[in-house]
C-alpha atoms as a PDB file:
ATOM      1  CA  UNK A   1      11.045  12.845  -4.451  1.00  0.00           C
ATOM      2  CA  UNK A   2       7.785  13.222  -6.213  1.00  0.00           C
ATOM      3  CA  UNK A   3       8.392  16.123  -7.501  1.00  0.00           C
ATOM      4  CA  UNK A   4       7.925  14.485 -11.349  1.00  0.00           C
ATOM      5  CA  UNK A   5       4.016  15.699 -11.642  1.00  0.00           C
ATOM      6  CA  UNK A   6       3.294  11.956 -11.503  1.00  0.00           C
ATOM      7  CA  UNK A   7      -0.172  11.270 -10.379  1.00  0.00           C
ATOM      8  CA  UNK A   8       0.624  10.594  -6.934  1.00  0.00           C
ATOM      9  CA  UNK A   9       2.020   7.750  -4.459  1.00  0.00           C
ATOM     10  CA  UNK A  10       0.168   4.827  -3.713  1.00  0.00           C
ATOM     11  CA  UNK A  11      -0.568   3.061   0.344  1.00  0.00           C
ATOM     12  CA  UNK A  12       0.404  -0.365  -0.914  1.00  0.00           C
ATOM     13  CA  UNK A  13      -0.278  -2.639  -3.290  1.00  0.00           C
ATOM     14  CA  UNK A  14      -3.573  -1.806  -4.461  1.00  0.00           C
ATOM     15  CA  UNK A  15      -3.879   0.624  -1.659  1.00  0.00           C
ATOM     16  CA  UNK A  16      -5.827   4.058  -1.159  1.00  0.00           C
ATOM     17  CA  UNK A  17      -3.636   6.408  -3.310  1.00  0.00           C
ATOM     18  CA  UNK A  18      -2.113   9.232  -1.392  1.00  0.00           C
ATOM     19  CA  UNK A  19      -3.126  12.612  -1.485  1.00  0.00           C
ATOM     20  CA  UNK A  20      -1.377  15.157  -4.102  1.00  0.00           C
ATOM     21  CA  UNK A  21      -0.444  18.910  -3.444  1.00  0.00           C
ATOM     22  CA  UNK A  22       1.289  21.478  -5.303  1.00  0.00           C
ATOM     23  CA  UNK A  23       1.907  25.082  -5.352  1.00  0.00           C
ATOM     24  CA  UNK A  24       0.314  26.709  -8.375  1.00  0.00           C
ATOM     25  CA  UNK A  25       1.387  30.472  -8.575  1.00  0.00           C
ATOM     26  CA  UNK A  26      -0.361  33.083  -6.578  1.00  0.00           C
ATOM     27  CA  UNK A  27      -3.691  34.268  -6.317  1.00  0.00           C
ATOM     28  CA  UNK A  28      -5.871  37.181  -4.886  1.00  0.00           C
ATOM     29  CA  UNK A  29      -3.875  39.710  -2.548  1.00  0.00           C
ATOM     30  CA  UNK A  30      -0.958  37.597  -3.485  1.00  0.00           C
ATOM     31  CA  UNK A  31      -2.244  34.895  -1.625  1.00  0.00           C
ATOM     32  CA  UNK A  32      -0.142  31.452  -2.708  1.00  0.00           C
ATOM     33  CA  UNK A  33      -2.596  28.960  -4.528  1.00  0.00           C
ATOM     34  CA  UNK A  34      -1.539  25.426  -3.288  1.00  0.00           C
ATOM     35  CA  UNK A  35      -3.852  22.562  -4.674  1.00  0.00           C
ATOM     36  CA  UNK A  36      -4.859  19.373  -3.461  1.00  0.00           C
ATOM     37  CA  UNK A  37      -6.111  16.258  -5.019  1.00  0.00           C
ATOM     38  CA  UNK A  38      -7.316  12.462  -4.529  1.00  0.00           C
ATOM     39  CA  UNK A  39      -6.544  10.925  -1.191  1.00  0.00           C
ATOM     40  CA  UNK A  40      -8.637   8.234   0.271  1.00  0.00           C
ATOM     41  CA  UNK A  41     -12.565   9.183  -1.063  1.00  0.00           C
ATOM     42  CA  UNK A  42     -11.382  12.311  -2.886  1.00  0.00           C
ATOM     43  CA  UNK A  43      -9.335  10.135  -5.994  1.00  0.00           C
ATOM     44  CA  UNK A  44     -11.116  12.176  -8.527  1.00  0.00           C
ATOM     45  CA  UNK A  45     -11.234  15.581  -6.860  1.00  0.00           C
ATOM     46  CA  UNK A  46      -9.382  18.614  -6.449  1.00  0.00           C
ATOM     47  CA  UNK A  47      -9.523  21.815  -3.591  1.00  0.00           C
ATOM     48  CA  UNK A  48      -7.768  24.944  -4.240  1.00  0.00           C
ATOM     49  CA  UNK A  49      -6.156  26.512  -0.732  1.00  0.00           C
ATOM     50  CA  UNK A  50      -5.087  29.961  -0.805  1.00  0.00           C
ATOM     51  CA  UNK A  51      -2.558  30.707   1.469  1.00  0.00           C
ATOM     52  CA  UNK A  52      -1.095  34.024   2.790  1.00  0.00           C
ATOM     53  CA  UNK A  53       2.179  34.558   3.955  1.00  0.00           C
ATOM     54  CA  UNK A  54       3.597  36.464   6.763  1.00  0.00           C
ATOM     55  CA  UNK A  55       5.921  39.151   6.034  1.00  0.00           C
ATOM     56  CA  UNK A  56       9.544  37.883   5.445  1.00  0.00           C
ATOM     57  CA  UNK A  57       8.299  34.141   4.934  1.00  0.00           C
ATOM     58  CA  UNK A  58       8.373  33.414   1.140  1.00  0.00           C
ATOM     59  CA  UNK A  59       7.322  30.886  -1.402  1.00  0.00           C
ATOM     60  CA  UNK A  60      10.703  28.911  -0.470  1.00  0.00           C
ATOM     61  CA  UNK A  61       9.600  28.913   3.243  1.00  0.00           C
ATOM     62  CA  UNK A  62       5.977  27.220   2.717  1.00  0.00           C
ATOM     63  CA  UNK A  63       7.229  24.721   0.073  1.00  0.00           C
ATOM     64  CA  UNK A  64       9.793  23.707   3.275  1.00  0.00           C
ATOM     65  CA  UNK A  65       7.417  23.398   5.613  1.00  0.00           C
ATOM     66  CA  UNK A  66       4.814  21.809   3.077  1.00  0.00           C
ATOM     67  CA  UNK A  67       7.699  19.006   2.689  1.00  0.00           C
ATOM     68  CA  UNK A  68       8.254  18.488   6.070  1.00  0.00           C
ATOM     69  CA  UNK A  69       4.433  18.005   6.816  1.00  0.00           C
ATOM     70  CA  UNK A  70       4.401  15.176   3.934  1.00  0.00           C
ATOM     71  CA  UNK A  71       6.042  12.747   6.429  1.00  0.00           C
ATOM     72  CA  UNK A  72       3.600  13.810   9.277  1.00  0.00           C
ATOM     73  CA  UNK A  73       0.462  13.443   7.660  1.00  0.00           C
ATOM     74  CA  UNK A  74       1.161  11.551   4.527  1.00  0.00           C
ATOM     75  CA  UNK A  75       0.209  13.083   1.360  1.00  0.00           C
ATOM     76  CA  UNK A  76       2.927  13.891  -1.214  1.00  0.00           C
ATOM     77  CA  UNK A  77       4.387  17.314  -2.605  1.00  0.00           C
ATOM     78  CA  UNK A  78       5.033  17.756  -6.651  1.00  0.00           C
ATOM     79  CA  UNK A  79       7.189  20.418  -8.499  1.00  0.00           C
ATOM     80  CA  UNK A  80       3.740  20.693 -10.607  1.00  0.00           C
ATOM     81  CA  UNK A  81       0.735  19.445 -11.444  1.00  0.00           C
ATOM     82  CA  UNK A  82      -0.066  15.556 -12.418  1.00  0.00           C
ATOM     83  CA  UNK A  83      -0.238  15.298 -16.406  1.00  0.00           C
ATOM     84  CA  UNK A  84      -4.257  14.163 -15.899  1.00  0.00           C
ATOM     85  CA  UNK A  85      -4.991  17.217 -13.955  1.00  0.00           C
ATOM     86  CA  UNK A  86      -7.233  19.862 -15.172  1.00  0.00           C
ATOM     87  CA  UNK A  87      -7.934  23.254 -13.426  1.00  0.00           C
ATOM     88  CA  UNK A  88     -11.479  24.538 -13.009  1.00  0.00           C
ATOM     89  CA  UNK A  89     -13.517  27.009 -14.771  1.00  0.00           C
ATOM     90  CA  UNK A  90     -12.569  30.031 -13.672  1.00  0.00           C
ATOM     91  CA  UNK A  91     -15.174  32.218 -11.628  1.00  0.00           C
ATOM     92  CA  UNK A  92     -17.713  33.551 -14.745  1.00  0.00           C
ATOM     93  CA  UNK A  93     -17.169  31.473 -17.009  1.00  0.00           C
ATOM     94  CA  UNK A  94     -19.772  28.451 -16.712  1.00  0.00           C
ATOM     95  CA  UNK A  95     -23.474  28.304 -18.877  1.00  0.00           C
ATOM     96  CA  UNK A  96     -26.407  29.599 -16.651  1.00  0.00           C
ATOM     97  CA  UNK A  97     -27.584  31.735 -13.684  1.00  0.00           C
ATOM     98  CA  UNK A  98     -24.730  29.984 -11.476  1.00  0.00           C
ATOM     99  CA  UNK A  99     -22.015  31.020 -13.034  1.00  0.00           C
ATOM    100  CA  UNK A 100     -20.937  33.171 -10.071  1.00  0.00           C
ATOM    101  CA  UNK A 101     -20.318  30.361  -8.229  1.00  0.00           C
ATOM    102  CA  UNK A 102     -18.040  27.945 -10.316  1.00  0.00           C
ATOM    103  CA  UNK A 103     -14.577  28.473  -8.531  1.00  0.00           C
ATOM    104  CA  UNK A 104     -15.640  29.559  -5.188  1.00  0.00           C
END
């Protein structure tokens, strides 16, 4: 089912590997952090999506819908994160004048 935090499925034999996405606690506002990794030209790169809720539809409710959108537009969801994956700085914390702007 995926959901082993492998490092995602791939398109065929020696195919484009598919893109990776898992929930990842909440964020800001209690927005849900959902990240997203490789997929064809992204294999070594990750997006964080923060998502917010309507009232009355839950954590329980995206990760269904989430699922259900694997089939449509092919990508694969894990329980958590692929064993090679490594979050980014958090906002603050890089060397330099720019460090305002790792994270965003």
């Amino acid at each position: 089912d995926g959901g082993d935090g492998g490092a995602g499925g791939a398109g065929g034999a020696g195919g484009a590997r598919k893109m990776v996405l898992w929930l990842s606690g909440v964020g800001r506002g209690g927005a849900v952090r959902v990240v997203a990794r490789g997929g064809a030209g992204w294999e070594h790169k990750s997006q964080q999506l923060f998502v917010t809720c309507a009232p009355g539809f839950g954590l329980e409710q995206l990760e269904e819908v989430l699922r259900a959108l694997t089939v449509v537009l092919d990508f694969e969801l894990v329980s958590r994160p692929p064993r090679d994956w490594k979050p980014p700085p958090t906002r603050g914390t890089g060397p330099g004048p720019d460090r305002d702007l790792i994270g965003t």
